[in-house]
N, C-alpha and C. Protein backbone atom coordinates (compact mmCIF):
# COMPACT_ATOMS: atom_id res chain seq x y z
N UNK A 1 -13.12 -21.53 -32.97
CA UNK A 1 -12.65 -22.43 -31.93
C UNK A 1 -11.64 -21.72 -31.02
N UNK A 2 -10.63 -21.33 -31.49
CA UNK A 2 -9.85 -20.01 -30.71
C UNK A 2 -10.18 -19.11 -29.81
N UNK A 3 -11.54 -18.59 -30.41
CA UNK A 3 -11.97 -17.68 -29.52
C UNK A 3 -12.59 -17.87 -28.33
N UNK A 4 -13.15 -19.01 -28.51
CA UNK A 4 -14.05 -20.44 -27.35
C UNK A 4 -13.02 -20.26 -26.41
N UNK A 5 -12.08 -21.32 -27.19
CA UNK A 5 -10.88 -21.36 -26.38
C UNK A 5 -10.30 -20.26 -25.11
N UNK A 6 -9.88 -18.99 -26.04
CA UNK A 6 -9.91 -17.77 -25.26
C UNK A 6 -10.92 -17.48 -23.96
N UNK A 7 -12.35 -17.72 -24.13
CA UNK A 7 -13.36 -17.16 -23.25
C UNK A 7 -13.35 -18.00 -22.46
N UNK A 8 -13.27 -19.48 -22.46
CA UNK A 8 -12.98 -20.70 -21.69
C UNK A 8 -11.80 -19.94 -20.20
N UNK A 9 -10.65 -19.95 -20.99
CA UNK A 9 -9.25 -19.64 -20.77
C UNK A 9 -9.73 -18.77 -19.36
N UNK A 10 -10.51 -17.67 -19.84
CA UNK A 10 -10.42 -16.29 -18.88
C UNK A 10 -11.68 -16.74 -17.89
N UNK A 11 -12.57 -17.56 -18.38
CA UNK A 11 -13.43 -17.68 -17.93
C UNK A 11 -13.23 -19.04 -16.64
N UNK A 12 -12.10 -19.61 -16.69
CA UNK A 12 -11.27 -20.28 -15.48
C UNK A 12 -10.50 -19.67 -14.82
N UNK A 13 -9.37 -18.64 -15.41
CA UNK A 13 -8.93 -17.78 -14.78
C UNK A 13 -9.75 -17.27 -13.36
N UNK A 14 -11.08 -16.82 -13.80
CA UNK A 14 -11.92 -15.94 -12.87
C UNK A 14 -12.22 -16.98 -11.62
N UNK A 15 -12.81 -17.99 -12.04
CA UNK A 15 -13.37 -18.98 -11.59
C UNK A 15 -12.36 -19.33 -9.95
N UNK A 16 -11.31 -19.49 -10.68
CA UNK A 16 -10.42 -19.67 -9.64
C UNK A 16 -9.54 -18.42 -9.06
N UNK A 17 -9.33 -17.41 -9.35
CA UNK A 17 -8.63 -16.11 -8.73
C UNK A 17 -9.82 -15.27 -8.12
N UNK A 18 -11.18 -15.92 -8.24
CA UNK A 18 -11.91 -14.89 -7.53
C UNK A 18 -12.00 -14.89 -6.02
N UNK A 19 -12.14 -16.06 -5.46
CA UNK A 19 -12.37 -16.94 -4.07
C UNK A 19 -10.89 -16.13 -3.62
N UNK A 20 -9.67 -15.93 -4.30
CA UNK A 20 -8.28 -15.41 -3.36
C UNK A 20 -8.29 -13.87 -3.72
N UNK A 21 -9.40 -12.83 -4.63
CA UNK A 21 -9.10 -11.69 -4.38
C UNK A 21 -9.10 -10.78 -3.58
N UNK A 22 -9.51 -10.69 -2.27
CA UNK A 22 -9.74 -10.19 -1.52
C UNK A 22 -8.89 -10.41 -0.49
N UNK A 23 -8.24 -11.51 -0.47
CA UNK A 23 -6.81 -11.95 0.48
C UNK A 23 -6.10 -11.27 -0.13
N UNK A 24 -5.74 -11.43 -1.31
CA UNK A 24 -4.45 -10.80 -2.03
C UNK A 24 -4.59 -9.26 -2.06
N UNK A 25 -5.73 -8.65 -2.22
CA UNK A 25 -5.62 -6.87 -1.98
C UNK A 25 -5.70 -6.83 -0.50
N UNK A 26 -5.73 -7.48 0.38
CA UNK A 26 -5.41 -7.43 1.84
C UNK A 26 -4.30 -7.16 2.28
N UNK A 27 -3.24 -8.59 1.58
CA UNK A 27 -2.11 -8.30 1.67
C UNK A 27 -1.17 -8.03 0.93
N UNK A 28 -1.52 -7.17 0.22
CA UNK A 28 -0.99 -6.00 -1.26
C UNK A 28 -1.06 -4.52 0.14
N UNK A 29 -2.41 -4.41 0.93
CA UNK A 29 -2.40 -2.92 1.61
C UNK A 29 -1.98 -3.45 2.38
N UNK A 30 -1.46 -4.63 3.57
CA UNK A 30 -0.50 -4.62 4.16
C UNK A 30 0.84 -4.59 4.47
N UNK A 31 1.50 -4.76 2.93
CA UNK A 31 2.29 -4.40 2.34
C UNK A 31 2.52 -2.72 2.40
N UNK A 32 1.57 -2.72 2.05
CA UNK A 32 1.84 -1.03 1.68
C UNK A 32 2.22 -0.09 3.00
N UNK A 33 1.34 -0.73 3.71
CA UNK A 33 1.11 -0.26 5.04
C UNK A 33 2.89 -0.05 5.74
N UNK A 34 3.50 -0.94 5.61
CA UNK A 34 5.02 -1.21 6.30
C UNK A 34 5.68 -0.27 5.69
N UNK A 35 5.41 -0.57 4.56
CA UNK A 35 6.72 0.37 3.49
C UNK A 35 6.29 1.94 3.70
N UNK A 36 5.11 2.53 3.79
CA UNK A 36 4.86 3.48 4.38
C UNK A 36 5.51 3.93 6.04
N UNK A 37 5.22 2.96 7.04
CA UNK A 37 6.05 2.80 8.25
C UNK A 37 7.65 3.17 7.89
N UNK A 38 8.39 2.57 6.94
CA UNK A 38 9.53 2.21 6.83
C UNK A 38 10.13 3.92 5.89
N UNK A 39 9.23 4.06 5.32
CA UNK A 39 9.62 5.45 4.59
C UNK A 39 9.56 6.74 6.08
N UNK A 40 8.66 6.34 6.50
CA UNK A 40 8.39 7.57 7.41
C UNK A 40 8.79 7.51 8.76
N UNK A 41 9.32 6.30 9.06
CA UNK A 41 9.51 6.33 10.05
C UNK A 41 10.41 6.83 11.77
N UNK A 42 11.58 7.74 10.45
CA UNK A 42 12.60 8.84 10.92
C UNK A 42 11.88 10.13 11.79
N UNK A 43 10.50 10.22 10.79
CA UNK A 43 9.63 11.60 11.24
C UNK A 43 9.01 11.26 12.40
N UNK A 44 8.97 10.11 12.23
CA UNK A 44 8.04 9.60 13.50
C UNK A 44 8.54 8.95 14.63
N UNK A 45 10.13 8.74 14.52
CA UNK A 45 10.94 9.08 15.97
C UNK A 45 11.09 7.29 16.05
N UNK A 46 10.61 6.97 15.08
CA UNK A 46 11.75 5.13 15.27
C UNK A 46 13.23 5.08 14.64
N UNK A 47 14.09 4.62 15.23
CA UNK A 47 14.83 5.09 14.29
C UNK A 47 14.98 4.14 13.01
N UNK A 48 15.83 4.36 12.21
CA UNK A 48 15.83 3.59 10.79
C UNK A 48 17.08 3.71 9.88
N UNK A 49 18.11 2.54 10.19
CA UNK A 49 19.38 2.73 9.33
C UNK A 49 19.32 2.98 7.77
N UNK A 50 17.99 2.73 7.39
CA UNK A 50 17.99 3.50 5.90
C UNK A 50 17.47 4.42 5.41
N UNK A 51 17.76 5.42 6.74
CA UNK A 51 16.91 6.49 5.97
C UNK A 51 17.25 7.43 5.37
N UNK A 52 18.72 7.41 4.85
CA UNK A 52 19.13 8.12 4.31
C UNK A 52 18.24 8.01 2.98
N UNK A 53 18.17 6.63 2.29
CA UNK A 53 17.95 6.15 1.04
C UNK A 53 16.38 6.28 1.33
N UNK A 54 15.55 6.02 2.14
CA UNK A 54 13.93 6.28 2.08
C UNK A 54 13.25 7.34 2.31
N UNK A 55 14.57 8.73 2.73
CA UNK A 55 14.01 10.01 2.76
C UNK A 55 13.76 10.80 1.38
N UNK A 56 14.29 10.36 0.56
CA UNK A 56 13.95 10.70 -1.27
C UNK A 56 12.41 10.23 -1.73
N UNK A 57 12.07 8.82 -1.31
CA UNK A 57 10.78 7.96 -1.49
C UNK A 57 9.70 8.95 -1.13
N UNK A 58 10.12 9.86 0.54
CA UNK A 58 8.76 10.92 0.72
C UNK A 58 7.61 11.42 0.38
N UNK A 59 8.65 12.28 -1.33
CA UNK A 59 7.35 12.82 -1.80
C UNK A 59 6.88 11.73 -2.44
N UNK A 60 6.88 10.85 -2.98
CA UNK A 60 6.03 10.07 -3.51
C UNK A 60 4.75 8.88 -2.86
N UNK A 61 4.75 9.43 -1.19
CA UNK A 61 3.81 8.82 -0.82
C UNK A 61 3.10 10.34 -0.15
N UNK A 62 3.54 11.08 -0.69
CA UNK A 62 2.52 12.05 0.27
C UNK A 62 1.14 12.18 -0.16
N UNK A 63 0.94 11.68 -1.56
CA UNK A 63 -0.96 11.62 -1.78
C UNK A 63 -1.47 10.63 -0.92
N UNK A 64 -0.59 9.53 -0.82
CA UNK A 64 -1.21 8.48 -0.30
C UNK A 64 -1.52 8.13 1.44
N UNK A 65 -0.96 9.27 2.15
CA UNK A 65 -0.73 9.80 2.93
C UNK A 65 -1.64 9.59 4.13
N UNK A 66 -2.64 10.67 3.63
CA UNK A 66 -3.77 10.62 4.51
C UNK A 66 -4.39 9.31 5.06
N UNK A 67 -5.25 8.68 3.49
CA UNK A 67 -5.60 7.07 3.78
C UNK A 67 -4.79 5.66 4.79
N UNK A 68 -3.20 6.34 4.70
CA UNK A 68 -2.64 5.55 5.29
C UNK A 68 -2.53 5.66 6.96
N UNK A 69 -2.42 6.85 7.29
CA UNK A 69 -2.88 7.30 8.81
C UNK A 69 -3.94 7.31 9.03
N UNK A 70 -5.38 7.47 8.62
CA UNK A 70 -6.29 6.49 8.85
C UNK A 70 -6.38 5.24 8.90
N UNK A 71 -6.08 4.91 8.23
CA UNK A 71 -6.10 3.45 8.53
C UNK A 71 -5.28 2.76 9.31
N UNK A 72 -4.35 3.56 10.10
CA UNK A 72 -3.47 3.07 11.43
C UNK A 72 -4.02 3.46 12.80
N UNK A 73 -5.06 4.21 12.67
CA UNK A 73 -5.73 5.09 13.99
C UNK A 73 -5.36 6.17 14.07
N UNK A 74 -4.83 6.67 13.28
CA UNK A 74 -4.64 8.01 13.62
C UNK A 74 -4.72 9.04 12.97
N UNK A 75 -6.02 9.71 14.10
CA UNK A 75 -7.16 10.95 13.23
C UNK A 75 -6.47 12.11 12.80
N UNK A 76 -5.06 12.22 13.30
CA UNK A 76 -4.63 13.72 12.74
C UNK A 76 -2.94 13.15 12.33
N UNK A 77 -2.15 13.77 11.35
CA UNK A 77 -1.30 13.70 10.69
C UNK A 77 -0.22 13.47 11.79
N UNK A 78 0.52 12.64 12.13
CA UNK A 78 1.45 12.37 13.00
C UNK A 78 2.62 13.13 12.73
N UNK A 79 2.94 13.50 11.64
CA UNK A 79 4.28 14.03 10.92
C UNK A 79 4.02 16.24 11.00
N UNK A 80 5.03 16.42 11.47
CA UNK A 80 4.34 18.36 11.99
C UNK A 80 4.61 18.76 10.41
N UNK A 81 5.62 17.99 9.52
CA UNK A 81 5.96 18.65 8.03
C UNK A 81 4.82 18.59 7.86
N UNK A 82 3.81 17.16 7.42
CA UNK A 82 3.00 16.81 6.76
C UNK A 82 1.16 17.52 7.23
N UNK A 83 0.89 18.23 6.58
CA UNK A 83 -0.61 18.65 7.50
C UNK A 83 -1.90 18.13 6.12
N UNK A 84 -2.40 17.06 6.31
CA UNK A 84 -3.35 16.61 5.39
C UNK A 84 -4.77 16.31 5.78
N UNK A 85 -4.90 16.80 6.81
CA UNK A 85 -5.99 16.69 7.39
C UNK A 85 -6.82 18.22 7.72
């Protein structure tokens, strides 16, 4: 009966989180999208009162890098440090 229970359980879970997954990884990468803006955005000549504290964050988006300037329009690396293309 437990286990019913269990498969029931997940098997509503789905039922109802499926119809909003695709909104929610929408705006999970739009999310991402800013905070990327907001890390980089010193290099890229906006200015930004925190960048003391978001110039450390750097290396940790530089894999993610590329995908993210694609996906803003822009075919070649905006940043002269950064060459990923």
């Amino acid at each position: 009966m437990r286990d019913f229970l269990k498969s029931f359980r997940a098997g509503l879970n789905e039922y109802y989180q499926a119809p909003y997954r695709a909104a929610f990884k929408r705006a999970s990468r739009e999310e991402d999208d800013l905070f990327h803006l907001l890390v980089a955005s010193e290099m890229l000549g906006i200015p930004n009162p925190v960048s003391f504290y978001t110039l450390e964050l750097m290396p940790l988006l530089y894999e993610d890098f590329h995908a993210w300037h694609t996906r803003m329009g822009l075919e070649r690396s905006p940043l002269d440090g950064i060459s990923c293309c």
